[in-house]
PDB file of N, CA and C in Angstrom:
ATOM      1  N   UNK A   1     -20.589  -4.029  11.486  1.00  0.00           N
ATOM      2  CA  UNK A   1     -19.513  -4.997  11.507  1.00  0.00           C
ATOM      3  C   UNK A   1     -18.219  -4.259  11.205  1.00  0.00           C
ATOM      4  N   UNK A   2     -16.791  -4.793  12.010  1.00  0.00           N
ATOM      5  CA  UNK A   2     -16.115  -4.295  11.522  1.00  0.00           C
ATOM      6  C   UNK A   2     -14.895  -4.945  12.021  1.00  0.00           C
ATOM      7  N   UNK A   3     -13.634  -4.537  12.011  1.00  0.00           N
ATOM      8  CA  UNK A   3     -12.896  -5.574  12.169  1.00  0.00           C
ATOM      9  C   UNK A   3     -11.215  -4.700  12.219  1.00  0.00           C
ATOM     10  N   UNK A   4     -10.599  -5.030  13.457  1.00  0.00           N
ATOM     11  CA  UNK A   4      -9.552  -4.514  13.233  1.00  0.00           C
ATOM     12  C   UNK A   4      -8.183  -5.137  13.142  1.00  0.00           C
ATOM     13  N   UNK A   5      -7.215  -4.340  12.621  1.00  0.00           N
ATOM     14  CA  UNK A   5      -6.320  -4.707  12.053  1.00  0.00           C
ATOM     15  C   UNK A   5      -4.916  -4.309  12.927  1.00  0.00           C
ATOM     16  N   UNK A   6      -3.972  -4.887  13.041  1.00  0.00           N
ATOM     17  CA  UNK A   6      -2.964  -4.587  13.633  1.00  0.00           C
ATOM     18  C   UNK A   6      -1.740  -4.346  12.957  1.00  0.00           C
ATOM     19  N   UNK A   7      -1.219  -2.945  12.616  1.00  0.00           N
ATOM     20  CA  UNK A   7      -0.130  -2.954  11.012  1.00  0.00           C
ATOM     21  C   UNK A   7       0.706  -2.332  11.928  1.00  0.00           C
ATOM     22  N   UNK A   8       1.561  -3.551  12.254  1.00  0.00           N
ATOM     23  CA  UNK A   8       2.923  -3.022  12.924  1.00  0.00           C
ATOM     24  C   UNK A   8       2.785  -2.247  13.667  1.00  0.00           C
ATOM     25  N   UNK A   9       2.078  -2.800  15.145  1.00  0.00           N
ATOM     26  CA  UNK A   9       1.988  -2.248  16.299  1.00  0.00           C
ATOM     27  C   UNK A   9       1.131  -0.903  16.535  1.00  0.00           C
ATOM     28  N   UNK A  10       0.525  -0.481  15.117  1.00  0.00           N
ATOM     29  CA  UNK A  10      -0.613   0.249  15.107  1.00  0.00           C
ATOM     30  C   UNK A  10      -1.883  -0.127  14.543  1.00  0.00           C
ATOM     31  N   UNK A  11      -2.891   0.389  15.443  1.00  0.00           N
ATOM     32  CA  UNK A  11      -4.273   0.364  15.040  1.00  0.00           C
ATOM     33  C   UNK A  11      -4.798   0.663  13.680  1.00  0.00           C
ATOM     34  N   UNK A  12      -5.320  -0.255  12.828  1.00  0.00           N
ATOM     35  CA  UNK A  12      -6.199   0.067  11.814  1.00  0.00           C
ATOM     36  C   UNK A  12      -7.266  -0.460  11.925  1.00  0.00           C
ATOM     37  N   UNK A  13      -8.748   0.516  12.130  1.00  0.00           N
ATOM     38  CA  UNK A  13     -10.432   0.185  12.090  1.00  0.00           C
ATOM     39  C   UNK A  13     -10.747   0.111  10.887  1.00  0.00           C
ATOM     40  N   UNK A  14     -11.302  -0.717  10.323  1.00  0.00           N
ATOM     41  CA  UNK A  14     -12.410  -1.010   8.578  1.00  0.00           C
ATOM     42  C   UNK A  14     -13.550  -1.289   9.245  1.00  0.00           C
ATOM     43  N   UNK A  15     -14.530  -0.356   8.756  1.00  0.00           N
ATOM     44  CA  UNK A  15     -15.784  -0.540   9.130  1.00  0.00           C
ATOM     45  C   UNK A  15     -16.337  -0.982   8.272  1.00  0.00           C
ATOM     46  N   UNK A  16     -17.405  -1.959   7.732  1.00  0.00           N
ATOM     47  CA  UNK A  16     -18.345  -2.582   6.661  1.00  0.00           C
ATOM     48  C   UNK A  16     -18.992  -1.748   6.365  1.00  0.00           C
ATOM     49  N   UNK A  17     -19.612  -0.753   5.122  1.00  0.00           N
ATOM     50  CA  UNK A  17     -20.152  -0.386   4.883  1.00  0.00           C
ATOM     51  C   UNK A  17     -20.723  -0.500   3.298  1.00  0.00           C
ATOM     52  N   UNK A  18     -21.415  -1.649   3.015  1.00  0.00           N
ATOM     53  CA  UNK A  18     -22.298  -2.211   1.360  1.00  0.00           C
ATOM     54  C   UNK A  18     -22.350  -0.957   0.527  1.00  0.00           C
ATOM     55  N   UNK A  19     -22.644   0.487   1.604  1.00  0.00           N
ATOM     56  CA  UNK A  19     -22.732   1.359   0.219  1.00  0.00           C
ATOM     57  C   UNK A  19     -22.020   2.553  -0.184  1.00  0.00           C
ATOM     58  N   UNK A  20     -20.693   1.665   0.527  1.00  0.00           N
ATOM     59  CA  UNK A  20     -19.505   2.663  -0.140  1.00  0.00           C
ATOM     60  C   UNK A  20     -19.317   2.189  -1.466  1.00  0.00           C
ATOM     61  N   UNK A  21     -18.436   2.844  -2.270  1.00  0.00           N
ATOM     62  CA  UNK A  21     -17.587   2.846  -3.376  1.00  0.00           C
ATOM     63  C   UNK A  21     -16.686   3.043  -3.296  1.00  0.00           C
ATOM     64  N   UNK A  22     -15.619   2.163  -4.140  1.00  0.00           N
ATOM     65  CA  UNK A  22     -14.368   2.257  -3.974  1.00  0.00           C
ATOM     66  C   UNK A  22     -13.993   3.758  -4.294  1.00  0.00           C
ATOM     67  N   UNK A  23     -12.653   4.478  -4.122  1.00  0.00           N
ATOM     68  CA  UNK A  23     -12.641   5.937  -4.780  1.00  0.00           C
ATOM     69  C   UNK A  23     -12.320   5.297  -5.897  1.00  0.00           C
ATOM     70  N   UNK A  24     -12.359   6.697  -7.087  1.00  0.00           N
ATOM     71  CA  UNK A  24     -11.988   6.702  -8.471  1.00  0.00           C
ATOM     72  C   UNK A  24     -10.931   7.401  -9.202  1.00  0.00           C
ATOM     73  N   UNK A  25     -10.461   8.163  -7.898  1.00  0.00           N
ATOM     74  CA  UNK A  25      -9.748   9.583  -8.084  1.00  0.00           C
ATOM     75  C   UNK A  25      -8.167   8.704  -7.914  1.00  0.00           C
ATOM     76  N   UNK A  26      -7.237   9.188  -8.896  1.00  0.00           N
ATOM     77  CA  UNK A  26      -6.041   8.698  -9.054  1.00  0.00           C
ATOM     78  C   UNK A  26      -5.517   9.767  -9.393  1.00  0.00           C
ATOM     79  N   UNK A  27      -3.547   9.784  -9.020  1.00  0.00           N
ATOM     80  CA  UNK A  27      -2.807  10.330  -9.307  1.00  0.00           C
ATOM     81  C   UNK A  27      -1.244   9.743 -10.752  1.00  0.00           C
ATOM     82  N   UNK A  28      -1.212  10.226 -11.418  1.00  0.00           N
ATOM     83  CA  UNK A  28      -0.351   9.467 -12.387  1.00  0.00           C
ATOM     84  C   UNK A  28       1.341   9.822 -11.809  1.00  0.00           C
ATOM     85  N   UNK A  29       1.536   8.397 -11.215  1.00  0.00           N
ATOM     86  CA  UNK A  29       3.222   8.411 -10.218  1.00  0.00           C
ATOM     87  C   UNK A  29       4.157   7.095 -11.127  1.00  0.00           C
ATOM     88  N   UNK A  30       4.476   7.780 -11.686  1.00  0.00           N
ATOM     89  CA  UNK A  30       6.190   6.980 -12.428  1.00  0.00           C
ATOM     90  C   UNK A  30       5.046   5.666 -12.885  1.00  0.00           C
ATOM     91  N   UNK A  31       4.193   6.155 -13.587  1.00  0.00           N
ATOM     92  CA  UNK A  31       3.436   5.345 -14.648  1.00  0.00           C
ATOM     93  C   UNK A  31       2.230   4.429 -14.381  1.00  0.00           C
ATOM     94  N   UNK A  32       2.175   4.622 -13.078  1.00  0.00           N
ATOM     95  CA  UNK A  32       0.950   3.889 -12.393  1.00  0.00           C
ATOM     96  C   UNK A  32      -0.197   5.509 -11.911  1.00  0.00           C
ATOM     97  N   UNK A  33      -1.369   4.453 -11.738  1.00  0.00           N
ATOM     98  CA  UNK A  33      -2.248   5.671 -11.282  1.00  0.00           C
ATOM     99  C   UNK A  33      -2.784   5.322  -9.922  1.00  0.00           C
ATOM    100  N   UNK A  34      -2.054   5.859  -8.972  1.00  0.00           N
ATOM    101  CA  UNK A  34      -2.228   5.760  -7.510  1.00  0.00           C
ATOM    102  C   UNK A  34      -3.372   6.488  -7.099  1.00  0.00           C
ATOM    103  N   UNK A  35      -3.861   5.279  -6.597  1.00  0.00           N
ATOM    104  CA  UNK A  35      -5.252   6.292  -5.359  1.00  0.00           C
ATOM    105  C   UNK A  35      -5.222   6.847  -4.661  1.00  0.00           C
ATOM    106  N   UNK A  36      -5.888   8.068  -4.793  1.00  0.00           N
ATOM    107  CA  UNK A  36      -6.078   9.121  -3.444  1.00  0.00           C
ATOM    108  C   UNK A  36      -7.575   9.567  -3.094  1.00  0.00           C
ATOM    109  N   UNK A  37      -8.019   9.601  -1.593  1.00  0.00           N
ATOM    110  CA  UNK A  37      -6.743   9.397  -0.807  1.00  0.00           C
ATOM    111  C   UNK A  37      -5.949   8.136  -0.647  1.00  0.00           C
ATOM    112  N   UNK A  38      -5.317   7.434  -0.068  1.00  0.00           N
ATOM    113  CA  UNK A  38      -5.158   6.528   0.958  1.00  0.00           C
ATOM    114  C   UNK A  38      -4.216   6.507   1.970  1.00  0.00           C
ATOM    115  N   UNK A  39      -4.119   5.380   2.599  1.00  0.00           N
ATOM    116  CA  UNK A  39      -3.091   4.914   3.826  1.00  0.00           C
ATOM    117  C   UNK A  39      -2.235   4.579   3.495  1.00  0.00           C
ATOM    118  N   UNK A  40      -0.819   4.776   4.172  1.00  0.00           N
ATOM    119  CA  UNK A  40       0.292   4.009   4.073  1.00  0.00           C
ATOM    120  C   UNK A  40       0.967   3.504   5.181  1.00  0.00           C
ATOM    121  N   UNK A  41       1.369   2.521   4.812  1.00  0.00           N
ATOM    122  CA  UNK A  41       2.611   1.994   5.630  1.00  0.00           C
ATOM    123  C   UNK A  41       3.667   1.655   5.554  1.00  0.00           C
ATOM    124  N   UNK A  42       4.612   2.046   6.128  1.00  0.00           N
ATOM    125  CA  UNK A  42       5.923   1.841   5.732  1.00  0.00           C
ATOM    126  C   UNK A  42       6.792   0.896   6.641  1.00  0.00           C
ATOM    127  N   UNK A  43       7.358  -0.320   6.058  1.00  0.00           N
ATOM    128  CA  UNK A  43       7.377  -1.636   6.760  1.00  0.00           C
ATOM    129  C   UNK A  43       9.236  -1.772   6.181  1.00  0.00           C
ATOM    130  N   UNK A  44       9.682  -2.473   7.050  1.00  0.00           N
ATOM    131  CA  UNK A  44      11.346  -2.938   6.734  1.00  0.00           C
ATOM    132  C   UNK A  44      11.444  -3.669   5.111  1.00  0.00           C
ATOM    133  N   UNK A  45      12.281  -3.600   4.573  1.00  0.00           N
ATOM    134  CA  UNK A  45      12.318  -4.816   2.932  1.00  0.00           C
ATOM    135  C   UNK A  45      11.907  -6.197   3.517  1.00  0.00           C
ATOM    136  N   UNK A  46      12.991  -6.787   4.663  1.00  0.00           N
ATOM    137  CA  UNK A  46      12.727  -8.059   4.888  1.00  0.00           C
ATOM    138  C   UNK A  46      11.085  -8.323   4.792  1.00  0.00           C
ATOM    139  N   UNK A  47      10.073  -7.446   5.746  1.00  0.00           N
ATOM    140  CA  UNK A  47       8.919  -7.435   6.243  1.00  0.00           C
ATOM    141  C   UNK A  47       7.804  -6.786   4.962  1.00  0.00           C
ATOM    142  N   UNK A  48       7.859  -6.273   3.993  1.00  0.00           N
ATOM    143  CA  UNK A  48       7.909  -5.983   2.993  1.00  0.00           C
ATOM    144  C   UNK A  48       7.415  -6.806   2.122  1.00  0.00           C
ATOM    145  N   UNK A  49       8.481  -7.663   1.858  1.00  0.00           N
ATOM    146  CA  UNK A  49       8.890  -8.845   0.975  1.00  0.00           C
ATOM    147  C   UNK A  49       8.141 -10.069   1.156  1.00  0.00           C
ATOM    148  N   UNK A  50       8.140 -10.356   2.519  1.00  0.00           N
ATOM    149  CA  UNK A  50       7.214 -11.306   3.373  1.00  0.00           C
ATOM    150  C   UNK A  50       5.417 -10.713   2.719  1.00  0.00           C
ATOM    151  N   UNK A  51       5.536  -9.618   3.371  1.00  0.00           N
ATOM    152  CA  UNK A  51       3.642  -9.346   3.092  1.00  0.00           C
ATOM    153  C   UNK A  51       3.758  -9.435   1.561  1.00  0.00           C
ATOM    154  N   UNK A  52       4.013  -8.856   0.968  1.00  0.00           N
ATOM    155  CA  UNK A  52       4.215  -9.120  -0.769  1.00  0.00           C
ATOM    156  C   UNK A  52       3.744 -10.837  -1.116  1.00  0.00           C
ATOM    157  N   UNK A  53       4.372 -11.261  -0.877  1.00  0.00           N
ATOM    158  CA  UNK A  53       4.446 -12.941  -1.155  1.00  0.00           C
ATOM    159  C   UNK A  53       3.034 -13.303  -0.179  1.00  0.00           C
ATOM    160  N   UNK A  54       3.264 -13.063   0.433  1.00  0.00           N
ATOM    161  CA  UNK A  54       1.160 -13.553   1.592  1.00  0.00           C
ATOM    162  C   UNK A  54       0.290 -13.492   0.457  1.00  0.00           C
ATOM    163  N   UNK A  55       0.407 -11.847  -0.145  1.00  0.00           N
ATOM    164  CA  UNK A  55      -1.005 -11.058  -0.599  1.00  0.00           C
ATOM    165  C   UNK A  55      -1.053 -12.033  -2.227  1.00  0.00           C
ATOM    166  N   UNK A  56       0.356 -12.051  -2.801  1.00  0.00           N
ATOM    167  CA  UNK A  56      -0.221 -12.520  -3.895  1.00  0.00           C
ATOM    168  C   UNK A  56      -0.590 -13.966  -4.301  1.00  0.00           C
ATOM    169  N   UNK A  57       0.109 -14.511  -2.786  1.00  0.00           N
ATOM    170  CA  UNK A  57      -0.045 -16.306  -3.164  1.00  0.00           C
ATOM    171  C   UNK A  57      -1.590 -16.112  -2.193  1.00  0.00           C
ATOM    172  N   UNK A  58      -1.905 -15.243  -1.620  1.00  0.00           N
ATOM    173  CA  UNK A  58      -3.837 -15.225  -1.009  1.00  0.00           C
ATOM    174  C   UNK A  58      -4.559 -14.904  -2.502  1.00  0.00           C
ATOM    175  N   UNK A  59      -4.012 -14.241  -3.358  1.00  0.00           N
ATOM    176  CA  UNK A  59      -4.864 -14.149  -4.662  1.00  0.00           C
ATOM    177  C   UNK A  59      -5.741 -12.492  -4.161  1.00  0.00           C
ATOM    178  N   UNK A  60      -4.791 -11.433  -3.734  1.00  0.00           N
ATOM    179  CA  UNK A  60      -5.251  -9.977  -3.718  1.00  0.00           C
ATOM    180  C   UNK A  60      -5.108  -9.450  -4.695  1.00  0.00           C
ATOM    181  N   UNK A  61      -6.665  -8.587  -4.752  1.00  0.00           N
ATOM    182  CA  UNK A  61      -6.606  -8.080  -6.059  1.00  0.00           C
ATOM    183  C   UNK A  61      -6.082  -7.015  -6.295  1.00  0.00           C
ATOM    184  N   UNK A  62      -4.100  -6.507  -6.546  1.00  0.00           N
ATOM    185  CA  UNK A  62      -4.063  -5.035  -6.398  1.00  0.00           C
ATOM    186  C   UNK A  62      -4.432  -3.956  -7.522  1.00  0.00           C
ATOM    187  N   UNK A  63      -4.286  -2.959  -6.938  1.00  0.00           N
ATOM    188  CA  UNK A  63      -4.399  -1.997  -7.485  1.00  0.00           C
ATOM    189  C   UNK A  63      -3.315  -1.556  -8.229  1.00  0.00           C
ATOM    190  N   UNK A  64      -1.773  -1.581  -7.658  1.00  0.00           N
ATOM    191  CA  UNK A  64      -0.825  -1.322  -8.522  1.00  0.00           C
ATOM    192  C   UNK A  64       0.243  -2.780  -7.525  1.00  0.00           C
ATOM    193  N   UNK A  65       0.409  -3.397  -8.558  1.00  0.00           N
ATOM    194  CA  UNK A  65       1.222  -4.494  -7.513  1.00  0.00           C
ATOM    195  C   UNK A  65       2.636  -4.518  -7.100  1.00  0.00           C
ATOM    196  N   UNK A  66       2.857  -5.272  -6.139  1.00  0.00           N
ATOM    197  CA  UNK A  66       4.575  -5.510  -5.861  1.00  0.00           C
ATOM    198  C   UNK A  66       5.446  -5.012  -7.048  1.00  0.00           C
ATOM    199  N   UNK A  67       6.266  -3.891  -6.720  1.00  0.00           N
ATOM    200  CA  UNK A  67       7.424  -3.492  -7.337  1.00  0.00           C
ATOM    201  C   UNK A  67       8.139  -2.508  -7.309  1.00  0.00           C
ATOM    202  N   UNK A  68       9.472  -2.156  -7.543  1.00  0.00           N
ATOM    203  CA  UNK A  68       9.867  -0.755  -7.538  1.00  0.00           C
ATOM    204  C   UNK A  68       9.819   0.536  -7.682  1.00  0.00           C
ATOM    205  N   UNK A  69       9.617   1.006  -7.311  1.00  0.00           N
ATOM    206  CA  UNK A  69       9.123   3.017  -7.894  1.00  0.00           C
ATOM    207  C   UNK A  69      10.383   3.406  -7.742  1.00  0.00           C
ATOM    208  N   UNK A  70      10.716   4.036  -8.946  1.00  0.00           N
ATOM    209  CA  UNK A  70      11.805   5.278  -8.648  1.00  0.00           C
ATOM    210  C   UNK A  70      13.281   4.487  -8.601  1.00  0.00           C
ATOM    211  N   UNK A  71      13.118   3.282  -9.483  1.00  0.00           N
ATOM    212  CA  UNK A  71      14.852   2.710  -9.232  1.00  0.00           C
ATOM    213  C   UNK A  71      15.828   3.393  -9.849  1.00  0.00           C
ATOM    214  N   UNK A  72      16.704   3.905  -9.190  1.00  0.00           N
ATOM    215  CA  UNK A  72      17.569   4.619  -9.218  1.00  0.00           C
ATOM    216  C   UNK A  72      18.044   5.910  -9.116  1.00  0.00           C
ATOM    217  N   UNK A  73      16.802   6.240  -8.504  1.00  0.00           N
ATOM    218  CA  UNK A  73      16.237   7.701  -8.542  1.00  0.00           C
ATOM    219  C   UNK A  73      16.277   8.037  -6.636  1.00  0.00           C
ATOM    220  N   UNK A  74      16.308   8.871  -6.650  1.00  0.00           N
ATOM    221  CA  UNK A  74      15.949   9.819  -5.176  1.00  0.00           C
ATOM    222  C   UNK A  74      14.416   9.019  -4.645  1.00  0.00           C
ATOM    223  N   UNK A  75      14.343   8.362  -3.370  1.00  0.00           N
ATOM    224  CA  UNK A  75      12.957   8.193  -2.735  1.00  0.00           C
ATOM    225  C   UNK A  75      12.440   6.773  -3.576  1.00  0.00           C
ATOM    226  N   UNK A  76      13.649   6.312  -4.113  1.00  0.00           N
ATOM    227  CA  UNK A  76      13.939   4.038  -4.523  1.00  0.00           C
ATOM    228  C   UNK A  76      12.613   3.952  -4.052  1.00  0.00           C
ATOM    229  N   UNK A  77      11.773   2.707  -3.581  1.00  0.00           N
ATOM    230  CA  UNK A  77      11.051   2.180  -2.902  1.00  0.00           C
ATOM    231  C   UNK A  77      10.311   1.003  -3.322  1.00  0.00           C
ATOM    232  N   UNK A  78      10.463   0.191  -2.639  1.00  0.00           N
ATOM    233  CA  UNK A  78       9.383  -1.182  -3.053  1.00  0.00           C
ATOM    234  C   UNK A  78       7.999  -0.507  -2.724  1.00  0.00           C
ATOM    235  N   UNK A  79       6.903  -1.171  -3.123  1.00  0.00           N
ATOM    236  CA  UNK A  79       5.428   0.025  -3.134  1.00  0.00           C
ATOM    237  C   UNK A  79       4.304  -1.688  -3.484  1.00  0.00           C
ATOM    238  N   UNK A  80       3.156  -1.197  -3.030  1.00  0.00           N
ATOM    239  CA  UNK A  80       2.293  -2.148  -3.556  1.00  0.00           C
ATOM    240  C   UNK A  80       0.707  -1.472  -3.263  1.00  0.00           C
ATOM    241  N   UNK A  81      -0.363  -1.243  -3.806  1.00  0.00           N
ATOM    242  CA  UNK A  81      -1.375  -0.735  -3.238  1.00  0.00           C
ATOM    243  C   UNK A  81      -2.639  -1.605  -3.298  1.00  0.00           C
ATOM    244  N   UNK A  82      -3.586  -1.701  -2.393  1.00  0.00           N
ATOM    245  CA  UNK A  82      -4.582  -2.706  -2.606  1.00  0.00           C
ATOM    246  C   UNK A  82      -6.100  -1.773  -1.844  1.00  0.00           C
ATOM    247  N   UNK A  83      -7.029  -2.438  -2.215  1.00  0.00           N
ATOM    248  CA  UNK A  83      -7.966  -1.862  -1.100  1.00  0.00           C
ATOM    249  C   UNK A  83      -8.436  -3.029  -0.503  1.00  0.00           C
ATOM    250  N   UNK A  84      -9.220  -2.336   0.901  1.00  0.00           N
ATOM    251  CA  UNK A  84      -9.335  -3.506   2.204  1.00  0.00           C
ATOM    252  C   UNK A  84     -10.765  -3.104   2.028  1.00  0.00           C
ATOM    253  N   UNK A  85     -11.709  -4.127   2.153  1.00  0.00           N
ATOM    254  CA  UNK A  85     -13.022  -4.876   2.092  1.00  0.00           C
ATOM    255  C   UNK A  85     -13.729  -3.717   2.024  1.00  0.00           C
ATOM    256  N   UNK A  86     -13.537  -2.451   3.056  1.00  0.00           N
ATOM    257  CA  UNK A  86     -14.510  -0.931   3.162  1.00  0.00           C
ATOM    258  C   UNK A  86     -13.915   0.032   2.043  1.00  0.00           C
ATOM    259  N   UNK A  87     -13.105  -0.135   1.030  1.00  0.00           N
ATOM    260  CA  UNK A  87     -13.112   0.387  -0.267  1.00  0.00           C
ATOM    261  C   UNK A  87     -11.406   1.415   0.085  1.00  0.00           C
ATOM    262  N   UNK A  88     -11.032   1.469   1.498  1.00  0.00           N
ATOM    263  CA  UNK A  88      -9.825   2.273   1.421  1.00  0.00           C
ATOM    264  C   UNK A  88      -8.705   1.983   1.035  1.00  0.00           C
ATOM    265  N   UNK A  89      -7.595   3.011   0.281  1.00  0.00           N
ATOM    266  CA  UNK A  89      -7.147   2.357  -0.702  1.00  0.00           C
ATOM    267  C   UNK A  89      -5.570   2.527   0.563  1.00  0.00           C
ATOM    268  N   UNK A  90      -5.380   0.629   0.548  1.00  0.00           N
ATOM    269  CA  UNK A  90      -3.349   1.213   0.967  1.00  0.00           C
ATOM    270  C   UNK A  90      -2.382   0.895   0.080  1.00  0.00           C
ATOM    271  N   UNK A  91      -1.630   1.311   0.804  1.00  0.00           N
ATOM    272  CA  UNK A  91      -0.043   1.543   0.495  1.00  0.00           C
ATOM    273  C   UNK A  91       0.751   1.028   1.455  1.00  0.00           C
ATOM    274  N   UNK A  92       1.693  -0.298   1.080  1.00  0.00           N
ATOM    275  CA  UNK A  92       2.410  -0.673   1.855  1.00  0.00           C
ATOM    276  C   UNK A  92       3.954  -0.501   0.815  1.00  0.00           C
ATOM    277  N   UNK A  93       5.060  -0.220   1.722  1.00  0.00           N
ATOM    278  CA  UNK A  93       6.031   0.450   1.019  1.00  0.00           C
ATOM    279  C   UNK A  93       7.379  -0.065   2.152  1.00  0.00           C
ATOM    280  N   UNK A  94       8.269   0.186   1.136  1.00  0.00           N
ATOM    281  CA  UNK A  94       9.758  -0.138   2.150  1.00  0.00           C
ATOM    282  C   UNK A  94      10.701   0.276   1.794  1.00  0.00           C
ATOM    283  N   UNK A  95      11.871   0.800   2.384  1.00  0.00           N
ATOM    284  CA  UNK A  95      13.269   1.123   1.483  1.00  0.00           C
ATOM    285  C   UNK A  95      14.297   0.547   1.959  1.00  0.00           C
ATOM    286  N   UNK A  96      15.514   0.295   0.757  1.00  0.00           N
ATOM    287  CA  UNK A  96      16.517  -0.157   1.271  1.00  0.00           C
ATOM    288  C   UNK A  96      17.267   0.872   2.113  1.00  0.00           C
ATOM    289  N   UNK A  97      17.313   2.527   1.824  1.00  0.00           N
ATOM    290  CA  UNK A  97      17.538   3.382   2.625  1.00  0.00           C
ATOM    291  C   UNK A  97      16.783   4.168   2.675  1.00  0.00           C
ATOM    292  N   UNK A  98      16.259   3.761   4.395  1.00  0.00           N
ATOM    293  CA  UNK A  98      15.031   4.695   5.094  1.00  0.00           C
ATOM    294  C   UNK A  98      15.432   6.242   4.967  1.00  0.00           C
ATOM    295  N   UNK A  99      16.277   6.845   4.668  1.00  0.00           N
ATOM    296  CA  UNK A  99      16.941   7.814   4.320  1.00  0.00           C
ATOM    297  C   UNK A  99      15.955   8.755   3.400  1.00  0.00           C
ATOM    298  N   UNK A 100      15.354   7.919   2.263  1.00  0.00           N
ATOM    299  CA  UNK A 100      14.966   8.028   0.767  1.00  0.00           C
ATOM    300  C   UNK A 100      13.167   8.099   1.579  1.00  0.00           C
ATOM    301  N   UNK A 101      12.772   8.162   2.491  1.00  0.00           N
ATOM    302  CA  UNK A 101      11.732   8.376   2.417  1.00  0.00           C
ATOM    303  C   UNK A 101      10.722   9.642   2.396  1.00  0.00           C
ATOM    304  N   UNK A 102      11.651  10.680   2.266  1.00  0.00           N
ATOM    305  CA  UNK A 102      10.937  11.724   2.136  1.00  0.00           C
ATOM    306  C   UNK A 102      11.942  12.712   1.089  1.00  0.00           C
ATOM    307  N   UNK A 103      12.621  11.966   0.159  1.00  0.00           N
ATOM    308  CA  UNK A 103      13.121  12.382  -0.563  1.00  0.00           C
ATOM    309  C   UNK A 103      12.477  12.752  -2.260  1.00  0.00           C
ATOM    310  N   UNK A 104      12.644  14.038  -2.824  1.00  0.00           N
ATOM    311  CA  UNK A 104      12.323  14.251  -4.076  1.00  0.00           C
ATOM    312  C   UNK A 104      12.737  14.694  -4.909  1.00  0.00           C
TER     313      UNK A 104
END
């Protein structure tokens, strides 16, 4: 079983698999402990803001939830991470200046 996903005009496959495990392996980023590996996506604020408000009024369980990383700092970013049903961990993210996205 499996089921795909459409994240802004690109393909994402989740395959079902009962005897995965979620990963365990985290990185410590401006006070949260982000999973690695995972996926990201990087979506407009407006579009952002929108999925933010879906996931938490659906009752998703995140991993590090809706909020700022890095305010005021080099590489700003709204950030949110969750995992999808086959244990992979994402990252959906946005900036007010796309500028800041590969900034450190």
């Amino acid at each position: 079983m499996w089921v795909d996903f459409n994240l802004y005009g690109h393909q994402f496959v989740c395959h079902l698999n009962p005897n995965l495990r979620e990963h365990l392996h985290h990185n410590p980023v401006d006070g949260h402990d982000v999973p690695v590996p995972h996926f990201g996506v990087v979506l407009s604020m407006e579009d952002w803001t929108a999925l933010a408000e879906r996931l938490k009024s659906s009752g998703i369980n995140f991993v590090i939830p809706p909020h700022i990383r890095f305010k005021g700092e080099p590489g700003e970013q709204a950030t949110m991470f969750f995992y999808d049903p086959s244990g992979n961990a994402l990252e959906f993210k946005a900036f007010n200046d796309i500028g800041q996205l590969f900034a450190t």
